[in-house]
Protein backbone atom coordinates (compact mmCIF):
# COMPACT_ATOMS: atom_id res chain seq x y z
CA UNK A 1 21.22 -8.52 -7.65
CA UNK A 2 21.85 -7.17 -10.92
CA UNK A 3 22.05 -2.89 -10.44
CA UNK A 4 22.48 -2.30 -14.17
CA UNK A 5 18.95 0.39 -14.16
CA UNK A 6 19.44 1.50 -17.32
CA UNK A 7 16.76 4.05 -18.04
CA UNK A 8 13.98 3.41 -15.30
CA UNK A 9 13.53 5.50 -12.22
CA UNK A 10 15.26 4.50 -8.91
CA UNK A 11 13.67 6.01 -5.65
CA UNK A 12 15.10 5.58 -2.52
CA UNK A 13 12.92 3.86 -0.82
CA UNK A 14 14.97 0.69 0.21
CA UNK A 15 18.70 0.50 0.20
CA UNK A 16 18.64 -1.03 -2.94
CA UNK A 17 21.50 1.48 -4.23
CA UNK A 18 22.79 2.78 -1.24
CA UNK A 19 25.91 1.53 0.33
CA UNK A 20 24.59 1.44 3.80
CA UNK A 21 27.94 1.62 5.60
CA UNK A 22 29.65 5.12 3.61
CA UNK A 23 25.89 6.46 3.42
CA UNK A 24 25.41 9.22 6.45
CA UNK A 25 21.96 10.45 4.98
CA UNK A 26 19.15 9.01 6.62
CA UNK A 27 16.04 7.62 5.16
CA UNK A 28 12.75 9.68 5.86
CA UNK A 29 9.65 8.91 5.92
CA UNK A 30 7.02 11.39 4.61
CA UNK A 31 3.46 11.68 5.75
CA UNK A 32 0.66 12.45 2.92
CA UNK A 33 -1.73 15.75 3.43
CA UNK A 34 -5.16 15.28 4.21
CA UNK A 35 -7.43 16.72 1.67
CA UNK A 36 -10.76 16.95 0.66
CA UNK A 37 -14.00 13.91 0.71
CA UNK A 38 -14.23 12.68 -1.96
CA UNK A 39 -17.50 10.10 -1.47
CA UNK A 40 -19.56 10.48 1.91
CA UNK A 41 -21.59 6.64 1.98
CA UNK A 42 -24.77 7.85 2.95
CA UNK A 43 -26.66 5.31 0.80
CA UNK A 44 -28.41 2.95 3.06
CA UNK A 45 -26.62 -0.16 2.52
CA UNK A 46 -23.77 1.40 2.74
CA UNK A 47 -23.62 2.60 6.71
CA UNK A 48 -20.52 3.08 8.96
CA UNK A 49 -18.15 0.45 7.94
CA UNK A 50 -17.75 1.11 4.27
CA UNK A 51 -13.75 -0.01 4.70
CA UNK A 52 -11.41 -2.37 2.64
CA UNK A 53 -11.28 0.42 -0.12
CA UNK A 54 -9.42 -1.33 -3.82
CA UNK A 55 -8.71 1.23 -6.33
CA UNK A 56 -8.24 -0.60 -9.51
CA UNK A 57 -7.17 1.37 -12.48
CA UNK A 58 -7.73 -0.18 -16.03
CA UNK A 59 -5.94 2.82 -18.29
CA UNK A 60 -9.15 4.91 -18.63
CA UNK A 61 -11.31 5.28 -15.54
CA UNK A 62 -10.10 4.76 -11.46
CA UNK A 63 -12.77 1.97 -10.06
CA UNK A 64 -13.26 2.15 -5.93
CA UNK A 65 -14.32 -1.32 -4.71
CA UNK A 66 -15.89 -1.33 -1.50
CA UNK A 67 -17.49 -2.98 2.08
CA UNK A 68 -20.87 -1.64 3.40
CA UNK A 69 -21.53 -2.63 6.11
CA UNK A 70 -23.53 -0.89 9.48
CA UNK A 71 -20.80 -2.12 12.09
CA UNK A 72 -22.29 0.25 15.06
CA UNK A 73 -25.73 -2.12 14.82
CA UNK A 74 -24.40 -5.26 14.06
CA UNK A 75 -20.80 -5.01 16.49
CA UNK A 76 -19.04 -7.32 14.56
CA UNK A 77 -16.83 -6.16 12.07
CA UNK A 78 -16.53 -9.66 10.38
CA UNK A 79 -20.02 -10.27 10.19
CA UNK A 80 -20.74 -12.05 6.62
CA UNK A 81 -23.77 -9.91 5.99
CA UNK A 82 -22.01 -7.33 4.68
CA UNK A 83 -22.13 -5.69 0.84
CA UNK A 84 -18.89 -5.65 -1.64
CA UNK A 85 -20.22 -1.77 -3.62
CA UNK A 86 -18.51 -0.27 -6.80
CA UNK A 87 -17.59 3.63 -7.32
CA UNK A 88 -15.86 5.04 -10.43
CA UNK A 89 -13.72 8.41 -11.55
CA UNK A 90 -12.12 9.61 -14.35
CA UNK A 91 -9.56 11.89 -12.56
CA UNK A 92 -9.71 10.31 -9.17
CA UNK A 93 -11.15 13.47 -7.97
CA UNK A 94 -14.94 13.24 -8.74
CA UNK A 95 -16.60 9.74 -8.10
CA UNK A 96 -19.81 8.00 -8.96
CA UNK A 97 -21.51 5.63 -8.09
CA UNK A 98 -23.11 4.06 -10.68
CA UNK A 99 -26.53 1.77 -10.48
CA UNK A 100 -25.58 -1.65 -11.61
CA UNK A 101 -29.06 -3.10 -11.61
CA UNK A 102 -27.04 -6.54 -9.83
CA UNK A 103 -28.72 -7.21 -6.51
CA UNK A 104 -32.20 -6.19 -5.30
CA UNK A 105 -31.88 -4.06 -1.79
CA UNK A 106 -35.35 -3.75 -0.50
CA UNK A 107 -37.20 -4.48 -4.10
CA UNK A 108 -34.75 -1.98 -5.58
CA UNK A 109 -32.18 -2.86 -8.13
CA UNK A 110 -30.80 0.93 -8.33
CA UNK A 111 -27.39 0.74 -6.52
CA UNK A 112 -24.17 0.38 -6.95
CA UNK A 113 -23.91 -3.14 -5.00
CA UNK A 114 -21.67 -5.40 -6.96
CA UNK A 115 -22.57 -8.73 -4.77
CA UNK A 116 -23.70 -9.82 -1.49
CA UNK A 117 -20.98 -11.79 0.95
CA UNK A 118 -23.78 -14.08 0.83
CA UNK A 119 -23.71 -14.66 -2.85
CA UNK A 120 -26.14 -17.95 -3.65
CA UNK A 121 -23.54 -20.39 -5.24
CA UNK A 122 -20.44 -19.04 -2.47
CA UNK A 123 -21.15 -20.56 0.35
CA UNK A 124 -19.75 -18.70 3.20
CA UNK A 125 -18.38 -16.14 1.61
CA UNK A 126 -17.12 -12.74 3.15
CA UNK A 127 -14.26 -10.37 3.66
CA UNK A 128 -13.08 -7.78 1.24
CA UNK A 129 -13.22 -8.25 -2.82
CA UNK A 130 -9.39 -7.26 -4.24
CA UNK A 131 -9.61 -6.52 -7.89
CA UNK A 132 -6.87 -5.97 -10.34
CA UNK A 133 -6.52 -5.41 -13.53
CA UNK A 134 -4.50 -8.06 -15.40
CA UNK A 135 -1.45 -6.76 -17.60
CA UNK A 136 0.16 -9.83 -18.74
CA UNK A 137 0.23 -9.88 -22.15
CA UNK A 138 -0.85 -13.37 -22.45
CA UNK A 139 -3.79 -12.79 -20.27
CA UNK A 140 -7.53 -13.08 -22.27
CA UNK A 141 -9.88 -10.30 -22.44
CA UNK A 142 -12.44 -12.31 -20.40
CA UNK A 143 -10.11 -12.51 -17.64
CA UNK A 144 -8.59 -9.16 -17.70
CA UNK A 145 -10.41 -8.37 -14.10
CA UNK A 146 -9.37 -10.25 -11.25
CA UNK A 147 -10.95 -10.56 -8.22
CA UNK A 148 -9.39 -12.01 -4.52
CA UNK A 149 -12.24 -12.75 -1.70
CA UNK A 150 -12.55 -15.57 1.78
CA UNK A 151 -14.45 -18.34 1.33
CA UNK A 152 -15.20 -20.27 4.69
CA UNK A 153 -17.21 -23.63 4.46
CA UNK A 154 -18.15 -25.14 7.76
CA UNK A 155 -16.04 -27.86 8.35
CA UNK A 156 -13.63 -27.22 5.72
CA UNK A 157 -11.70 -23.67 6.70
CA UNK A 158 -11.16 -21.02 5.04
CA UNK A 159 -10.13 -20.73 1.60
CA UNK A 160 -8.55 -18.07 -0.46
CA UNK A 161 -10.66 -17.27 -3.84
CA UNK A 162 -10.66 -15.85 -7.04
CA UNK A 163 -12.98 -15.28 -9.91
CA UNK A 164 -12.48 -13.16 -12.94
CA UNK A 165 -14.18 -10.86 -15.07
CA UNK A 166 -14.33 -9.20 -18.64
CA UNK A 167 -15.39 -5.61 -17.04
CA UNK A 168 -14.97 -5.38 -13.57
CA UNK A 169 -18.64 -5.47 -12.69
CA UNK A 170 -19.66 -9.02 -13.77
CA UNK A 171 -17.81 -11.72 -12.44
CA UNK A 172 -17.69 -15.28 -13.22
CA UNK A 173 -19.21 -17.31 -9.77
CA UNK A 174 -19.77 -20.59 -11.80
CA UNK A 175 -15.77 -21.05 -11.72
CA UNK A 176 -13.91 -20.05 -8.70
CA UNK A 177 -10.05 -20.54 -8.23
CA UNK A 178 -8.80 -21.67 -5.13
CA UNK A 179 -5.28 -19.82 -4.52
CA UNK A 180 -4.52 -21.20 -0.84
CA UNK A 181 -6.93 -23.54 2.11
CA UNK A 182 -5.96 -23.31 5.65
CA UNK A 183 -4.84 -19.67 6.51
CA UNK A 184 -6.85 -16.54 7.78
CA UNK A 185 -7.80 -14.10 4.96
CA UNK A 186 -10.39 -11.86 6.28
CA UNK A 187 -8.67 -8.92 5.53
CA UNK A 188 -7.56 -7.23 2.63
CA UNK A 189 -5.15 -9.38 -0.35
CA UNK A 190 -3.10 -7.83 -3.07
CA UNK A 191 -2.52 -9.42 -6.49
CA UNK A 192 -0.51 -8.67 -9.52
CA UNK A 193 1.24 -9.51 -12.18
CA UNK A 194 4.76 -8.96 -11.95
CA UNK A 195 6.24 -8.29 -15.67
CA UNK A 196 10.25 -8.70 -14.49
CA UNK A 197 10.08 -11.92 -12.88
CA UNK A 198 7.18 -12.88 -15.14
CA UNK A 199 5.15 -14.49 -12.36
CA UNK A 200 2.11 -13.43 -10.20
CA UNK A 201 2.64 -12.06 -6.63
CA UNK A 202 0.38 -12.78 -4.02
CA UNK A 203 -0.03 -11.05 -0.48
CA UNK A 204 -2.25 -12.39 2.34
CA UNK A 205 -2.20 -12.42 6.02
CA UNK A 206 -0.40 -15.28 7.89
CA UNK A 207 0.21 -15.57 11.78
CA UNK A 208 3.33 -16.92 13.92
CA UNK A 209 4.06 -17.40 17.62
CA UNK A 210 6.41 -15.26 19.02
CA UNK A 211 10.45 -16.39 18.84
CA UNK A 212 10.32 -16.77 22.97
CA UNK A 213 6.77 -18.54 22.90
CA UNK A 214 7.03 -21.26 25.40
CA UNK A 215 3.18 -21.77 26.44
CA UNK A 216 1.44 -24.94 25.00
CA UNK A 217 0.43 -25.48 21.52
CA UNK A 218 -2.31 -23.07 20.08
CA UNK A 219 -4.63 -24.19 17.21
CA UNK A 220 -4.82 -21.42 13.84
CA UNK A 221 -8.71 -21.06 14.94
CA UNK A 222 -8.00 -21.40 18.76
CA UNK A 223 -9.76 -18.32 19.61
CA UNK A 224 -6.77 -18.11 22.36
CA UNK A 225 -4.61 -18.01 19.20
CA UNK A 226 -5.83 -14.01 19.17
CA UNK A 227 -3.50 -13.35 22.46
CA UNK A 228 -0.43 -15.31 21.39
CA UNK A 229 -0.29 -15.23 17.48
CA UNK A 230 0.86 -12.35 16.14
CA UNK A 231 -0.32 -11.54 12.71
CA UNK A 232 1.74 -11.23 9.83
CA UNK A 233 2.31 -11.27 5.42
CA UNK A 234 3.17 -14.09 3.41
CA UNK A 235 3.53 -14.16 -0.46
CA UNK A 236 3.00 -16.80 -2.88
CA UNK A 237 4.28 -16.63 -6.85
CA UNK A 238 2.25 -18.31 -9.82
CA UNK A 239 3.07 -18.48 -13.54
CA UNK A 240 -0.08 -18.51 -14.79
CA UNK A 241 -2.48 -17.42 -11.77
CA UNK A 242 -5.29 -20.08 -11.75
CA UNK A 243 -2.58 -23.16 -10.68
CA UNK A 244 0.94 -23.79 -8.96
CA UNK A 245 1.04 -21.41 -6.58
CA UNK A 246 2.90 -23.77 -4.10
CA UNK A 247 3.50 -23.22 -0.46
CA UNK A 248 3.38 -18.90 0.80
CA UNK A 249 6.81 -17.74 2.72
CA UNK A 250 6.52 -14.58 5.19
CA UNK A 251 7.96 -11.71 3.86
CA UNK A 252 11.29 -10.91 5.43
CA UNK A 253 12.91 -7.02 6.49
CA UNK A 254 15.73 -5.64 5.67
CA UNK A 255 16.79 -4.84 9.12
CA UNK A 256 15.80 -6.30 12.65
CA UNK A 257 12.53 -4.45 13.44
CA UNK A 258 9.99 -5.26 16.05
CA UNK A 259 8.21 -7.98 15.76
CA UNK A 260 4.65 -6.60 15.70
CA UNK A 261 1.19 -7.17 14.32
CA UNK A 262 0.72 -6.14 10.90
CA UNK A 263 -2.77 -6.94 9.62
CA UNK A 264 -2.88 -5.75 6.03
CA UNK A 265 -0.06 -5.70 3.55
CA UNK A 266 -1.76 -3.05 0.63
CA UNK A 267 1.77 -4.02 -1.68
CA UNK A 268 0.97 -3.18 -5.15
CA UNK A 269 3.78 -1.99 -7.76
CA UNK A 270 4.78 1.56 -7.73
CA UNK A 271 3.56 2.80 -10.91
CA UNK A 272 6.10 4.99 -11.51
CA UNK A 273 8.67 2.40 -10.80
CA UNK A 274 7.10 -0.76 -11.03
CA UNK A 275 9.96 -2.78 -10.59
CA UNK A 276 9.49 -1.68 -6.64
CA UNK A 277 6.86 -3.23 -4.47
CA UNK A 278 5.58 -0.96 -2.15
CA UNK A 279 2.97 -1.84 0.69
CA UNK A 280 1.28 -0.20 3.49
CA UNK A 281 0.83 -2.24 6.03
CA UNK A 282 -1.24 -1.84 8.95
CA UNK A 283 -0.07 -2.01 12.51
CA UNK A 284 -2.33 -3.53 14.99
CA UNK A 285 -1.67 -2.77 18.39
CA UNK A 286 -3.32 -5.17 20.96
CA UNK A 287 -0.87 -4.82 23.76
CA UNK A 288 -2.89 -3.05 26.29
CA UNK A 289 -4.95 -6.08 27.02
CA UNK A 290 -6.94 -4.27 30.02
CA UNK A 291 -9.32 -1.11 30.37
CA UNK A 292 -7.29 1.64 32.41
CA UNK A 293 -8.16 5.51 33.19
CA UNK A 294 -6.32 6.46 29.60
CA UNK A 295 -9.16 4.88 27.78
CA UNK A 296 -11.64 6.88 29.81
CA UNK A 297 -9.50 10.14 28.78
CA UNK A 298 -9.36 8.95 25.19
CA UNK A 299 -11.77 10.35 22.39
CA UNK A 300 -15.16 8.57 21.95
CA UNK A 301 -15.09 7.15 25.21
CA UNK A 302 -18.82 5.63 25.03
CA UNK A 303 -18.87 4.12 21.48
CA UNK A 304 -15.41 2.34 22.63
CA UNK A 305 -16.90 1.36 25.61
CA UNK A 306 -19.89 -0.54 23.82
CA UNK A 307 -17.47 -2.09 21.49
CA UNK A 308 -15.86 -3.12 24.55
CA UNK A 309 -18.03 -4.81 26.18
CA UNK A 310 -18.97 -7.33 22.93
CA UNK A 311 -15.60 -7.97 22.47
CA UNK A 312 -12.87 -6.53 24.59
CA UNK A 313 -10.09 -6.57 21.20
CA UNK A 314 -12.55 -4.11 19.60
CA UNK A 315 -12.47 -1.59 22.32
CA UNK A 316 -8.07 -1.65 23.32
CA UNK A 317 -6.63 -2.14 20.17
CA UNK A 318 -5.56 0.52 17.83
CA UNK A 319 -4.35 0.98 14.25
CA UNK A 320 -2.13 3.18 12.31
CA UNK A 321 0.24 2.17 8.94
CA UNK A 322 3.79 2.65 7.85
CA UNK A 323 5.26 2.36 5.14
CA UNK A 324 7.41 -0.41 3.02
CA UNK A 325 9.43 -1.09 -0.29
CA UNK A 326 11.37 -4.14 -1.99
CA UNK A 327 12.66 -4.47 -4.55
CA UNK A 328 12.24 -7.86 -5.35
CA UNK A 329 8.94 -8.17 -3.45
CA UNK A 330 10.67 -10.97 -0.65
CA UNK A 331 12.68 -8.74 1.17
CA UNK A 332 11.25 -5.15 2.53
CA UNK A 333 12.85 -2.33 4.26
CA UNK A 334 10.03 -1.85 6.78
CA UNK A 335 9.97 2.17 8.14
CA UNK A 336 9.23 2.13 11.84
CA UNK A 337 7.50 5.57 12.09
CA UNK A 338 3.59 5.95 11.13
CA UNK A 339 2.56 6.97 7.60
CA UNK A 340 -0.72 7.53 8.27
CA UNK A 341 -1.65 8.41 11.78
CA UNK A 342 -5.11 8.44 13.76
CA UNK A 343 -4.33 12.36 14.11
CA UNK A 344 -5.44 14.83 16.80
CA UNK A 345 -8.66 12.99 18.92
CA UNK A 346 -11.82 14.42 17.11
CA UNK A 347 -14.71 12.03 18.57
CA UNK A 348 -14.51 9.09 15.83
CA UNK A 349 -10.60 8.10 15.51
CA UNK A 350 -8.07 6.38 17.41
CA UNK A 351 -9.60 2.56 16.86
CA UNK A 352 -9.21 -0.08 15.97
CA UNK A 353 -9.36 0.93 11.61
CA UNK A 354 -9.92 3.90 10.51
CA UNK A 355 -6.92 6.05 8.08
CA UNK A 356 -4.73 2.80 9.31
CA UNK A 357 -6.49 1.36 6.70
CA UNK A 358 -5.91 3.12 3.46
CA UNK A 359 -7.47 1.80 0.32
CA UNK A 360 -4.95 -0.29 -1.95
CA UNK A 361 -3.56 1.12 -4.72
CA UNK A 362 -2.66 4.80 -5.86
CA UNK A 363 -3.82 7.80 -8.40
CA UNK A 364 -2.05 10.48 -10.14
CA UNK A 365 -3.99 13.55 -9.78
CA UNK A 366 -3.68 17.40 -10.72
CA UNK A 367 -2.31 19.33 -7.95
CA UNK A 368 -4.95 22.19 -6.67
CA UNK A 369 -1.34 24.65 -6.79
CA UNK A 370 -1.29 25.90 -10.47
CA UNK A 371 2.20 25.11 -11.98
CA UNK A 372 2.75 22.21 -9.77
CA UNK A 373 1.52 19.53 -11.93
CA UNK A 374 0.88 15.93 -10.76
CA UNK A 375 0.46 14.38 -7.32
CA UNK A 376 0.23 11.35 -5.99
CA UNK A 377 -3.19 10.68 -4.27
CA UNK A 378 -4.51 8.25 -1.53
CA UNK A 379 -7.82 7.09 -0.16
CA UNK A 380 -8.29 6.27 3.74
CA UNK A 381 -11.61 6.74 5.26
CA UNK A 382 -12.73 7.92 9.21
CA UNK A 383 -16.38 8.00 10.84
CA UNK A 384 -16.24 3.77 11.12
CA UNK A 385 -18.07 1.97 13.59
CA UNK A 386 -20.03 5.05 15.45
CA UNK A 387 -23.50 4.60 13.82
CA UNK A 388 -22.10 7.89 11.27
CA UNK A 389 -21.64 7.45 7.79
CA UNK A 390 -18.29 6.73 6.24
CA UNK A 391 -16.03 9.55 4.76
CA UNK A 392 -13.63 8.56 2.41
CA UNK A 393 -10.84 11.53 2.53
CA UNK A 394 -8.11 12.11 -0.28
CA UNK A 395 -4.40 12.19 1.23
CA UNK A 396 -1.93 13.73 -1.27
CA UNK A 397 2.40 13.88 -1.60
CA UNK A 398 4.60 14.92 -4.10
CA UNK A 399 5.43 12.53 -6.95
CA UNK A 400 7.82 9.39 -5.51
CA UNK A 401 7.50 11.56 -2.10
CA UNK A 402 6.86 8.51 0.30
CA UNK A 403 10.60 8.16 1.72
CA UNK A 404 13.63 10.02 0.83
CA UNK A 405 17.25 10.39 2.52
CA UNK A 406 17.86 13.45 4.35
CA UNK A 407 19.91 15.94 5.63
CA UNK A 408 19.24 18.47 8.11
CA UNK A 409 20.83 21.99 7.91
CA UNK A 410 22.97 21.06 10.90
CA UNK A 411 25.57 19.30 8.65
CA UNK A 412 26.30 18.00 5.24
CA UNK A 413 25.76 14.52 4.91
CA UNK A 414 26.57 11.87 1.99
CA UNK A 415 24.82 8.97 0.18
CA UNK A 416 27.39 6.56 -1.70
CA UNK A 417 26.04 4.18 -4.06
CA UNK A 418 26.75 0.81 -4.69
CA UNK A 419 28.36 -0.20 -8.06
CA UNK A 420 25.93 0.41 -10.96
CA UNK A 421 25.19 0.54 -14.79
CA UNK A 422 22.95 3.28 -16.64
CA UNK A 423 21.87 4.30 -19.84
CA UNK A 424 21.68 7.51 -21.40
CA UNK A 425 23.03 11.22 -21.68
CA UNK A 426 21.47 13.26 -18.79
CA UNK A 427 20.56 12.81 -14.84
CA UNK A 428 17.43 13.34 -13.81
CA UNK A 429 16.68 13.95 -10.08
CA UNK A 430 13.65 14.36 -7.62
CA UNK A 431 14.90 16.34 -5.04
CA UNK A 432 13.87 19.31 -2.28
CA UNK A 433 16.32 21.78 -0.80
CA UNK A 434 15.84 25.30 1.28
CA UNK A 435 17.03 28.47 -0.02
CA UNK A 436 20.40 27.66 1.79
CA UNK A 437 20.29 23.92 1.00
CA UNK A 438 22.16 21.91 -1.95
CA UNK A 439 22.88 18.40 -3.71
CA UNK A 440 26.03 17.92 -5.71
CA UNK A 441 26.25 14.59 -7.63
CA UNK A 442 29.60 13.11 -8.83
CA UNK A 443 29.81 9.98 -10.97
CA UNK A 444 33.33 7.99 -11.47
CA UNK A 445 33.84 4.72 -13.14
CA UNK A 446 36.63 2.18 -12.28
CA UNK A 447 38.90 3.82 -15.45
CA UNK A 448 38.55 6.87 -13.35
CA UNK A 449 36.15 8.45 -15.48
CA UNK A 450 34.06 10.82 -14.06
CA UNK A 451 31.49 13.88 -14.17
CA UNK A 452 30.85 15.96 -11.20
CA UNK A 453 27.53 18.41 -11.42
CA UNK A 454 27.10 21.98 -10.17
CA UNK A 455 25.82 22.93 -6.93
CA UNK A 456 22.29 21.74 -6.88
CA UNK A 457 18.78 23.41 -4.94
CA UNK A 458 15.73 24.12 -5.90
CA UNK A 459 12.48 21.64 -5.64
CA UNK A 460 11.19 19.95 -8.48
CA UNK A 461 10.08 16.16 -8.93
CA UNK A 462 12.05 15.58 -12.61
CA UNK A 463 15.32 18.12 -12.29
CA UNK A 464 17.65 17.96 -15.30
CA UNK A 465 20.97 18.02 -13.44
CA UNK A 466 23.58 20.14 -15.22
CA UNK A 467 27.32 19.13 -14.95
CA UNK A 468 30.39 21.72 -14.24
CA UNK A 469 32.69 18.97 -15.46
CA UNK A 470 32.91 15.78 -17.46
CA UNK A 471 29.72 14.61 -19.35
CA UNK A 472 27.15 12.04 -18.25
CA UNK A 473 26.85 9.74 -21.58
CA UNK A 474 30.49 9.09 -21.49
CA UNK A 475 29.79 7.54 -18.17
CA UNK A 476 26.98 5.25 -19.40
CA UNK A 477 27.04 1.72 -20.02
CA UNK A 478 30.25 1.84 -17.55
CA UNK A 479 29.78 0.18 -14.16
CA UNK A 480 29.74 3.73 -11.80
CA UNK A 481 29.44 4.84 -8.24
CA UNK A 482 27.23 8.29 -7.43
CA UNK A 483 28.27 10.29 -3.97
CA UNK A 484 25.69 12.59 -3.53
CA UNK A 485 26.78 15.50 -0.91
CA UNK A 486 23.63 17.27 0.40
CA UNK A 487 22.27 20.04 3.20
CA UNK A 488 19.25 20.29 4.66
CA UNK A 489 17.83 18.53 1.06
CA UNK A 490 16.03 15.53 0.34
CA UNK A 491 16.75 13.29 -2.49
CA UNK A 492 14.14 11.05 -3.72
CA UNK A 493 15.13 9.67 -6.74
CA UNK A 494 16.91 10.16 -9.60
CA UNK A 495 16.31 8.38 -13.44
CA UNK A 496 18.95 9.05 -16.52
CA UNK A 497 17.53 9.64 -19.84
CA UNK A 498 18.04 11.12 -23.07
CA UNK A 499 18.83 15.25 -23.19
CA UNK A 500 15.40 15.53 -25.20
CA UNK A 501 13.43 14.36 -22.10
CA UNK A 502 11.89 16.90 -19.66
């Protein structure tokens, strides 16, 4: 894999630069901050299931795509009955939800409902609309908005769709692209264009039997298939997005890691870094197959009792998400400890949805601490399926701040990096230490070359790291390793630029 970064930002998120075996740092996974509501859906078609959030950003204005749904009347959280709704911002902090004047809800045209799963024309539609915003170059204005949906025709499957559109708000039904037949896409896609590898990325949900599966054949739509397949992501690559997509592969870890149910994939690149893939997938737990005395002991006993009873799957299982990165969108390093968790038991969480469904795709927003300047920002939303109204929260961390590697203040620890190229005349590093805790960085090229930097604290997401000895641009365009020594720090990533950059 070619490691020559020049200028771009490198986080370490994936071991893409680390040399695993002399690294002693260990990677750690962050958890965001839960902040304020920033849309409460108390319109009424919006009701208690507004889920499957898609933040699409076109360079001016954040757009929220949307389910509403009432999932404590009807029961069935697939039911195709349900609303795809629209909600813009301009700083990702104050949304609207503008009347589109699209589909009549009780004689009135005055909402913000963008279509109906049962659009005339799209037979059997339903699940979740995913909508990007196109940036290859040779993509036409009229196009520019692309939207993912499941189509499922009696008799035929299900299909995985896509229309387009010139704004985001009217999309072309009369021609609908068929991306994949045969699969299960209920649930939330992600799309994008991919401007290194000049292709189109596609993530869906897939399903596999278990390596030690010895029981008799079970059919994709077997509804038996729910106790023995275990859900998964597969990707699929396109040049130019409406054909030859060819067949999907699952997506493979870095390391072994459990072999568990992970129903949404949420990979979009990081913006900051868009050469990494990043994804939040969401872990569905469906072990505990039978009611015991826990469940009567766990919060909103009655409401999971009803749901229950319909259909036992909605009552046991339980979400959360974690967190992933690749860096060539195939192969992952998957973080085994929660991202976003259920939290402390407050009447409406721990089910199966919830903040273990965040909405794809991420905004920078102004920190509320003066000085700080940007943060990254999240949507998840809580109150589903209890006959409540939705609240979609804000969840905030620092810039790059999913994963970093660590070092506790018991010890110094080390990261070594594999063999690389940069340009440029300065390091740049986001990094966190205590009062008492430090990063050194020393670069050193095969002719011996090398610069080695002062001793390093402080927390800021862009440091400019000064050097005690040697210089940094007669390092560059020299293949180098970086040994980082660090104390009770974290290191999230580090960029070289020019010494005008700040």
């Amino acid at each position: 894999m070619d490691r020559n970064i020049g200028t771009r930002r490198e986080c370490f998120f994936d071991s893409f630069l680390v040399d695993l075996e002399k690294t002693t740092a260990q990677f750690l996974l962050h958890e965001p901050v839960r902040r304020d509501i920033v849309l409460i859906t108390d319109k009424p078609w919006e009701g208690d299931g507004c889920t499957n959030q898609c933040l699409c950003y076109d360079g001016e204005k954040y757009r929220l795509y949307y389910v509403g749904r009432n999932m404590k009347n009807e029961n069935k959280p697939n039911d195709p009955g349900y609303f795809h709704l629209y909600a813009e911002s301009r700083d990702g902090l104050t949304w609207v939800r503008p009347s589109l004047g699209l589909y009549e809800y009780e004689g009135n045209t005055e909402n913000n409902i963008l279509s109906c799963a049962k659009r005339p024309g799209v037979p059997g539609s339903f699940g979740p609309l995913f909508v990007f915003y196109d940036t290859n170059p040779a993509c036409e204005d009229s196009e520019r908005f692309k939207a993912l949906f499941c189509r499922s025709i009696p008799g035929q499957g299900e299909s995985l769709c896509a229309v387009t559109s010139a704004d985001g708000i009217h999309f072309d039904y009369d021609h609908i692209y068929v991306i994949e037949r045969g699969g299960h896409y209920d649930s939330m896609h992600a799309c994008f264009w991919d401007e290194e590898r000049k292709k189109y990325f596609c993530y869906f949900r897939g399903q596999h039997l278990p390596a030690d599966y010895e029981g008799p054949a079970v059919g994709t739509h077997d509804p038996r298939s729910y106790g023995v397949r275990i859900r998964d992501i597969r990707v699929m690559m396109s040049n130019d997005f409406k054909t030859g997509w060819g067949d999907s592969d699952r997506i493979r870890f870095e390391e072994q890691a459990d072999d568990i149910a992970l129903y949404e994939n949420h990979i979009t690149p990081y913006y900051r870094a868009p050469h990494i893939k990043i994804g939040f997938p969401t872990r569905y737990n469906e072990l505990r197959r039978e009611w015991n005395p826990v469940y009567d002991e766990l919060t909103g006993r009655e409401d999971r009792l009803a749901r229950y009873r319909d259909e036992a799957r909605f009552g046991l299982a339980i979400t959360d998400c974690t967190f992933m990165a690749s860096h060539n969108g195939l192969l992952f390093k998957r973080y085994n400890e929660p991202f976003l968790r259920p939290n402390l038991e407050n009447g409406t969480n721990w089910i199966y949805g919830g903040v273990g469904y965040p909405a794809v795709g991420l905004m920078e927003t102004e920190s509320a601490v003066k000085g700080e300047g940007k943060e990254i920002s999240m949507l998840a939303s809580t109150n589903e399926w209890h006959g409540k109204v939705t609240e979609i929260s804000r969840f905030t961390l620092r810039l790059d701040g999913f994963a970093s590697l660590h070092a506790t203040g018991k010890k110094e620890e080390v990261i070594v990096t594999k063999p690389f190229v940069f340009s440029g005349q300065e390091l740049y590093a986001n990094l966190a230490t205590s009062a008492f805790g430090y990063v050194t960085f020393k670069l050193e090229a095969a002719d011996s070359a090398k610069a080695e930097s002062y001793e390093i604290f402080g927390d800021a997401t862009d440091k400019r790291i000064p050097f005690r000895s040697g210089r940094v641009e007669e390092l560059a365009g020299k293949e180098v390793v970086m040994t980082v020594k660090l104390r009770d720090a974290d290191l999230y990533a580090i960029r070289f630029g020019d010494k005008t950059d700040s």
